[in-house]
Protein backbone atom coordinates (compact mmCIF):
# COMPACT_ATOMS: atom_id res chain seq x y z
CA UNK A 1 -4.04 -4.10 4.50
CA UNK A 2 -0.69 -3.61 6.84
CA UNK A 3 1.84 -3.60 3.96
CA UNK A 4 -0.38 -0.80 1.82
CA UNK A 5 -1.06 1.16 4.89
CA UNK A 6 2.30 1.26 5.17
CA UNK A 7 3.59 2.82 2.04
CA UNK A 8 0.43 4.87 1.89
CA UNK A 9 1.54 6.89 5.07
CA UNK A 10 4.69 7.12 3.49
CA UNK A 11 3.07 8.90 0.89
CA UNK A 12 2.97 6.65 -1.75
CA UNK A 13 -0.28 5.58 -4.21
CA UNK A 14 0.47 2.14 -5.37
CA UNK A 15 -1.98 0.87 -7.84
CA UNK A 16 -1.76 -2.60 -9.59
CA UNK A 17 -1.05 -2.47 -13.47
CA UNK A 18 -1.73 -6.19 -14.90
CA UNK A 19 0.11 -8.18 -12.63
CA UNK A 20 2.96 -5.24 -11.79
CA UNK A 21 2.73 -2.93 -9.19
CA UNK A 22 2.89 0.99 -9.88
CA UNK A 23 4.43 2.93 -7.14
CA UNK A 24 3.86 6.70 -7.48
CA UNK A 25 5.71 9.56 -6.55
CA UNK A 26 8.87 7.91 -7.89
CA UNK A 27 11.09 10.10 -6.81
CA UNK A 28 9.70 9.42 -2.80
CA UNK A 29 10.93 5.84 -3.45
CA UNK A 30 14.13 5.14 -1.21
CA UNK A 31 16.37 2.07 -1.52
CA UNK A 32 14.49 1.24 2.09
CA UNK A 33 11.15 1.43 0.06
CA UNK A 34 12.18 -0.33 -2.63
CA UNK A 35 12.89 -3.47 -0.47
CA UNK A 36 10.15 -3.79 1.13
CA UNK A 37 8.29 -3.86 -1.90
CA UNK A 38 10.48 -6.88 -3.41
CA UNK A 39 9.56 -8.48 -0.12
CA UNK A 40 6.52 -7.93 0.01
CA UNK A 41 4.86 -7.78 -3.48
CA UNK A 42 2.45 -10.71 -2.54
CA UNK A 43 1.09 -9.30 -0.30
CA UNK A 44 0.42 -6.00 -1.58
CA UNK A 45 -0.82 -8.09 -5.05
CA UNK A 46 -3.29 -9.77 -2.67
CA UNK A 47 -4.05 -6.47 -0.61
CA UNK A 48 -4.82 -4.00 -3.95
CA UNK A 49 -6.89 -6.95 -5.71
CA UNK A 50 -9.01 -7.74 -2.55
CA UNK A 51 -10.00 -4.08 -3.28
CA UNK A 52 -10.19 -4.13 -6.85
CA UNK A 53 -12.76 -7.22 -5.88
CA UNK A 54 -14.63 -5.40 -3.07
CA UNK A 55 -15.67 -2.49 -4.91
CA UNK A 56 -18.97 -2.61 -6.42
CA UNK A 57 -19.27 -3.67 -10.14
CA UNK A 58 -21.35 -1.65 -12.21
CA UNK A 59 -24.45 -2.21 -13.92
CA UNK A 60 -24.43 -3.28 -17.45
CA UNK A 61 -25.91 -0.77 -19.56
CA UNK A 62 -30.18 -1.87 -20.27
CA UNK A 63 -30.54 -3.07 -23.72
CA UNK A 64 -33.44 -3.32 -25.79
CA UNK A 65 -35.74 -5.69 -25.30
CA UNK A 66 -35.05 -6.69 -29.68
CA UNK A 67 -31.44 -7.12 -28.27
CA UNK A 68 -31.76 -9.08 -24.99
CA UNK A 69 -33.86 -12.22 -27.15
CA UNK A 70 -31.00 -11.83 -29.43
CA UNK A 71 -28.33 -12.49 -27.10
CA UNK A 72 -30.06 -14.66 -23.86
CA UNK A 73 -26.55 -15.45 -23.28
CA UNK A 74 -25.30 -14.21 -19.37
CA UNK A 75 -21.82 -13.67 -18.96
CA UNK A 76 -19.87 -14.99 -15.76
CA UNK A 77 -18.40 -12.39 -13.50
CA UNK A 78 -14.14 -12.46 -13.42
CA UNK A 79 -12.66 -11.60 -10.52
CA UNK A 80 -8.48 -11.87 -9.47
CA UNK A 81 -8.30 -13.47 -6.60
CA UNK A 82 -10.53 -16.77 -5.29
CA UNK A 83 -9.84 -18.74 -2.08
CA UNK A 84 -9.62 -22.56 -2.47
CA UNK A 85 -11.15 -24.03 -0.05
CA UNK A 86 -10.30 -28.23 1.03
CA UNK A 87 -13.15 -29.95 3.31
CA UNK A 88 -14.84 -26.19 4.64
CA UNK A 89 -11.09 -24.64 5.32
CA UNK A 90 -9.31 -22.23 3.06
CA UNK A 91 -6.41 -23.66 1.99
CA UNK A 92 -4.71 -20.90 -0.16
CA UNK A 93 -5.85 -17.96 -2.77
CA UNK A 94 -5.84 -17.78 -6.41
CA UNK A 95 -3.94 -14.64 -7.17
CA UNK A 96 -3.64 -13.68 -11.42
CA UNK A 97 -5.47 -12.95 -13.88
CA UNK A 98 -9.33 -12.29 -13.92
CA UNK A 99 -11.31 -15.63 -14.50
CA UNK A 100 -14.74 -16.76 -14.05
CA UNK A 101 -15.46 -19.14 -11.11
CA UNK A 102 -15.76 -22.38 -13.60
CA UNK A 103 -12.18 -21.57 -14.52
CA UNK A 104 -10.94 -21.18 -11.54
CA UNK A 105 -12.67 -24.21 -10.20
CA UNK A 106 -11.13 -26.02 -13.13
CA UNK A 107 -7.67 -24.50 -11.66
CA UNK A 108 -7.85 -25.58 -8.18
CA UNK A 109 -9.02 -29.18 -9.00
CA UNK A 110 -6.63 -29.63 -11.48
CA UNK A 111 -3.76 -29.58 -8.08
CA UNK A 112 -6.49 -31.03 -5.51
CA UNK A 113 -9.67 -33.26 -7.08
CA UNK A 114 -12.02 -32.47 -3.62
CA UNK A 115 -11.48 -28.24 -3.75
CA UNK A 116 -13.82 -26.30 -3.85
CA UNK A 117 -13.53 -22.24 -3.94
CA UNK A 118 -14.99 -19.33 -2.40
């Protein structure tokens, strides 16, 4: 969490807007600021959806029991970021879009067969 720590005691909210990041006051941001942002814009991506994955998702609202034998179906969580892991180590992280864990076990395996993810 260095590189949002950093901006945050600089006074700045950055918050992650599809795959962009939102950097708020605008009119704090130097040139200074602005360059460590284009260098560092992975890591803050990775930083703010770490986050966005740690915080807790909430419950789906209860249905009926008429509508839960209607639809048995259960839908897979999505999250941004997944860890590929190669023989037990991590190897790198998935970074993107939300998908489910199939699809991003479909990802990983379609660089390296034996990967697994976290």
């Amino acid at each position: 969490m260095a590189a949002l720590d950093y901006l945050r005691r600089a006074g700045l909210a950055i918050e992650l807007e599809g795959e962009r990041l939102r950097v708020t006051p605008a009119d704090r941001l130097t040139d200074a600021y602005r360059q460590y942002l284009r260098d560092h814009k992975a890591e803050l991506l990775a930083e703010l959806i770490a986050v966005n994955d740690s915080q807790p998702v909430p419950e789906p609202p209860q249905a009926t029991p008429a509508a839960e034998s209607a639809t048995e179906a259960v839908v897979e969580p999505k999250r941004n970021a997944w860890t590929i892991t190669r023989g037990g180590k991590p190897i790198c992280t998935i970074c993107g879009t939300p998908m489910t864990y199939d699809e991003a076990l479909a990802e990983a395996r379609w660089r390296w067969p034996d990967a697994d993810i976290e």
